[in-house]
Protein backbone atom coordinates (compact mmCIF):
# COMPACT_ATOMS: atom_id res chain seq x y z
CA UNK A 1 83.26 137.78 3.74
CA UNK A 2 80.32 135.36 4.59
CA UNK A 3 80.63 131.80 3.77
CA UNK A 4 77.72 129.34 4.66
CA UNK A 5 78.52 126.44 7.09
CA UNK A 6 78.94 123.12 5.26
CA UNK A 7 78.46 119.84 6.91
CA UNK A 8 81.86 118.06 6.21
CA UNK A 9 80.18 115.13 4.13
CA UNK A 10 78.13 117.32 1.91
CA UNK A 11 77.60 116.36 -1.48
CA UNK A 12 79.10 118.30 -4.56
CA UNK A 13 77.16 118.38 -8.07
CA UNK A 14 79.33 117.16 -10.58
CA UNK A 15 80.58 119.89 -13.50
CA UNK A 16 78.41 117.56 -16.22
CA UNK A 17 75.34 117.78 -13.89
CA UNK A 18 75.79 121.81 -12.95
CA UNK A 19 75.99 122.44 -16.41
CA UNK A 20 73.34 120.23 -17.26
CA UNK A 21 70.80 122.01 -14.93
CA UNK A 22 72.09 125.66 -15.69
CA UNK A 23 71.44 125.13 -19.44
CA UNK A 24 67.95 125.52 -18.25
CA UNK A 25 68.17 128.66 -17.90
CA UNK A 26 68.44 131.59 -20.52
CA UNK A 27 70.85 134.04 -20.70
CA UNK A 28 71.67 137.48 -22.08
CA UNK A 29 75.24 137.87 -24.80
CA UNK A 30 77.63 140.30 -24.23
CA UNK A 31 80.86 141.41 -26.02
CA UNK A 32 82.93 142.27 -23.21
CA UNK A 33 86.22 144.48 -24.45
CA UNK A 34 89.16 146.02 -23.23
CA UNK A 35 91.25 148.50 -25.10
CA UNK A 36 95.08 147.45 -23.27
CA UNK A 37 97.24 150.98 -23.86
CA UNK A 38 100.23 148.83 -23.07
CA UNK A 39 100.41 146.43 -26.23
CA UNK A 40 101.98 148.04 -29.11
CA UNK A 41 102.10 151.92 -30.39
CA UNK A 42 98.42 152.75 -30.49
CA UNK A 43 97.32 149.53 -28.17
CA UNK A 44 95.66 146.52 -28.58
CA UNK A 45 92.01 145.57 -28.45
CA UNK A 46 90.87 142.51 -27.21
CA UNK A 47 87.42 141.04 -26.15
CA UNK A 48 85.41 137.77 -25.01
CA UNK A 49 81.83 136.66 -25.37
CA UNK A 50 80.32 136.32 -22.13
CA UNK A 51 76.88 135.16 -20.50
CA UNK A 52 77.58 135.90 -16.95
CA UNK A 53 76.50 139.80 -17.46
CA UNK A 54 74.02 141.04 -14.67
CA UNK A 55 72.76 144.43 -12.80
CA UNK A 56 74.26 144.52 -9.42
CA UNK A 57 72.79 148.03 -7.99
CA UNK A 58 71.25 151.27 -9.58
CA UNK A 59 72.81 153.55 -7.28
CA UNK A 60 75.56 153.64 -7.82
CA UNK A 61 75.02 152.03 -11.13
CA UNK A 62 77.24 148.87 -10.75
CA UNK A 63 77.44 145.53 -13.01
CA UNK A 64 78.91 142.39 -12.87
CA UNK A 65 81.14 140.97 -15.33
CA UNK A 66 82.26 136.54 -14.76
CA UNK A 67 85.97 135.64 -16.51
CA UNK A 68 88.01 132.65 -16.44
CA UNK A 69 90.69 132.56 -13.83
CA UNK A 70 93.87 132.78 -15.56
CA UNK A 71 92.57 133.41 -18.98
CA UNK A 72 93.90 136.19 -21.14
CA UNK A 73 90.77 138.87 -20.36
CA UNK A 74 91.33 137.98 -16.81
CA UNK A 75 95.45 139.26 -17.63
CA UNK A 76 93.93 142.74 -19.03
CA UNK A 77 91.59 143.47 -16.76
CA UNK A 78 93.84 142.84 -13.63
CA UNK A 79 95.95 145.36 -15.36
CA UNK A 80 93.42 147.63 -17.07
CA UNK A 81 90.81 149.16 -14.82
CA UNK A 82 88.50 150.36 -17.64
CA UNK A 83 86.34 148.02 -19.93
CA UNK A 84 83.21 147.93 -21.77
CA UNK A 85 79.98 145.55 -22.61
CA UNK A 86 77.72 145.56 -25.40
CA UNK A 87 74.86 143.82 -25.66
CA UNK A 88 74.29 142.18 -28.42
CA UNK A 89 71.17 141.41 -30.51
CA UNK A 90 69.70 138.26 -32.52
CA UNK A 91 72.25 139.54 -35.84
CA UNK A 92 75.05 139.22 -33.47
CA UNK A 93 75.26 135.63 -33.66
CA UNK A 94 78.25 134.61 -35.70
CA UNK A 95 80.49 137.52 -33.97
CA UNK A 96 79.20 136.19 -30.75
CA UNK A 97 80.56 132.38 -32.06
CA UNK A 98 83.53 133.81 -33.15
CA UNK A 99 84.25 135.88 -29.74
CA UNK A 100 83.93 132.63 -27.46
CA UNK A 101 86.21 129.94 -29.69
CA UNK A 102 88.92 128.76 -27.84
CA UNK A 103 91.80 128.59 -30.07
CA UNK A 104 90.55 131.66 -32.22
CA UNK A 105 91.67 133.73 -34.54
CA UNK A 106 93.77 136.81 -33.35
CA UNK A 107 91.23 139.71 -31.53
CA UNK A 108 92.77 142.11 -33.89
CA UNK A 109 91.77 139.94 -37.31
CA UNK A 110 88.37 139.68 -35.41
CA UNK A 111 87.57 143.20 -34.65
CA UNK A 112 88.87 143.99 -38.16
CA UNK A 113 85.72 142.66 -39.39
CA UNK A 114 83.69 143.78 -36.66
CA UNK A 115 81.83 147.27 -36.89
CA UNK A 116 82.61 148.73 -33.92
CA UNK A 117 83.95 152.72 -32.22
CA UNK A 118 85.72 153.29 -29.40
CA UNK A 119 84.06 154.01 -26.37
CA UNK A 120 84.29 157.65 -24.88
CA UNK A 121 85.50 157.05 -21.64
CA UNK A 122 87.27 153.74 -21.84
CA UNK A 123 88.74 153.08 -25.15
CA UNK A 124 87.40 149.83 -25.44
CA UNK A 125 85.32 148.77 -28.46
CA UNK A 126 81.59 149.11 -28.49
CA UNK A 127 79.54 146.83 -30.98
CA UNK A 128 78.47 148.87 -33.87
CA UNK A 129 74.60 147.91 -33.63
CA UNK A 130 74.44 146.74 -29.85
CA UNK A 131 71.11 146.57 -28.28
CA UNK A 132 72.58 148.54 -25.65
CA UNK A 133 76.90 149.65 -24.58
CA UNK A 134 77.79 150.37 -21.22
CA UNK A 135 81.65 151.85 -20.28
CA UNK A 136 82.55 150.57 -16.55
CA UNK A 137 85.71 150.85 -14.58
CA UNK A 138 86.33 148.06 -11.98
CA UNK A 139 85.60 148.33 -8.54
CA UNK A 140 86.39 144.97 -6.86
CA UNK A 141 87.45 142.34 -7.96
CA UNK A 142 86.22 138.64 -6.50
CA UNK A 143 88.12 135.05 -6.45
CA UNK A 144 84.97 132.69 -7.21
CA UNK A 145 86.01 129.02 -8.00
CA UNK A 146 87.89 128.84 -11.23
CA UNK A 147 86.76 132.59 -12.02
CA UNK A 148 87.04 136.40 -10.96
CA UNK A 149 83.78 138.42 -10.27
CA UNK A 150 84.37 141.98 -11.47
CA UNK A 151 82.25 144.94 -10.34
CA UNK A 152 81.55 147.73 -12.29
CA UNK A 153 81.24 151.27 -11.99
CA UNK A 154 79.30 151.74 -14.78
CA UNK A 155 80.40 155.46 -16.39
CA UNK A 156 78.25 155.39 -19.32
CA UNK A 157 75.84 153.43 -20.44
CA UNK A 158 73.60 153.95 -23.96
CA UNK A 159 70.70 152.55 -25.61
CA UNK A 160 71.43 152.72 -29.48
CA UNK A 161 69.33 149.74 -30.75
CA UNK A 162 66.01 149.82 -28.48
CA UNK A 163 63.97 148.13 -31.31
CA UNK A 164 66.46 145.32 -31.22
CA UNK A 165 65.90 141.45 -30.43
CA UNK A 166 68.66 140.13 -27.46
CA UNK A 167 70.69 136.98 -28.72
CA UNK A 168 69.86 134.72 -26.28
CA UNK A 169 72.29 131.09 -24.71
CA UNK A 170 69.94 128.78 -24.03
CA UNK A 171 70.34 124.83 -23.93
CA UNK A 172 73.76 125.28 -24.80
CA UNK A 173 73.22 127.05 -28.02
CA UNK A 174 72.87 130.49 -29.16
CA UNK A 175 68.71 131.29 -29.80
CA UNK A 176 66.51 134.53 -30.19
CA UNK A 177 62.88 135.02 -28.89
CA UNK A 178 60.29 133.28 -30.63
């Protein structure tokens, strides 16, 4: 693995003044979800909202996926390879809230209200409505900071809302296009 040389002395960006300058730029929302066989008789489903959702190559058709180190998705997916993304659109806004509280609600009270299928090749839910779903299993995974890059082999991916408008993170709020 490359790492740039760093002069010894070099300054470091505060977290206030990264995030500060990063808000300036507008981001995608994505439901990321795992389907975990191991919790309970018919398994549990679980799922964060997540920003950090980009294209890595076309061929093979990979995808990158940014969660907290230590966090509970981080847990699943270290132990389930298979997960899923949808993209979600400007109506997704309040399951997108609800999705990235700390302190939330149970995933299975959330998902209970959430329209949503399983996906074919993963198990994991898929947004009832998404702009777009894709089904990935994980290819490498990457210590970064205080997260883990994941990689995607993307198995599936579908297109069931191509009129749709993206919900957008912008300025540290949720917005759609104008």
């Amino acid at each position: 693995m490359y790492t740039s040389p760093q002069p010894a002395a070099a300054p470091l960006a505060t977290p206030d003044e990264f995030r500060a300058a990063l808000s300036q730029l507008a981001s995608g929302v994505a439901l990321v979800t795992v389907h975990d066989p191991e919790d309970g008789s018919d398994g549990e489903d679980a799922g964060m909202t997540a920003t950090s959702f980009l294209s890595v190559s076309l061929e093979p058709p990979l995808v990158l996926i940014s969660v907290r180190e230590d966090s509970r998705m981080d847990e699943l997916l270290t132990r389930v390879g298979s997960w899923a993304v949808s993209l979600l659109g400007e109506e997704h806004r309040t399951l997108a809230s609800r999705f990235a509280m700390k302190g939330r609600l149970s995933d299975r009270l959330l998902f209970a209200d959430t329209p949503h299928h399983p996906g074919e090749f993963t198990g994991a839910p898929l947004v009832d409505g998404a702009l777009a779903t894709v089904e990935c299993v994980t290819e490498q995974r990457v210590a970064a900071g205080d997260h883990t890059l994941l990689i995607g082999r993307v198995l599936q991916a579908r297109v069931p809302g191509p009129a749709g408008r993206p919900l957008l993170y912008f300025r540290g709020g949720y917005r759609h296009l104008g």
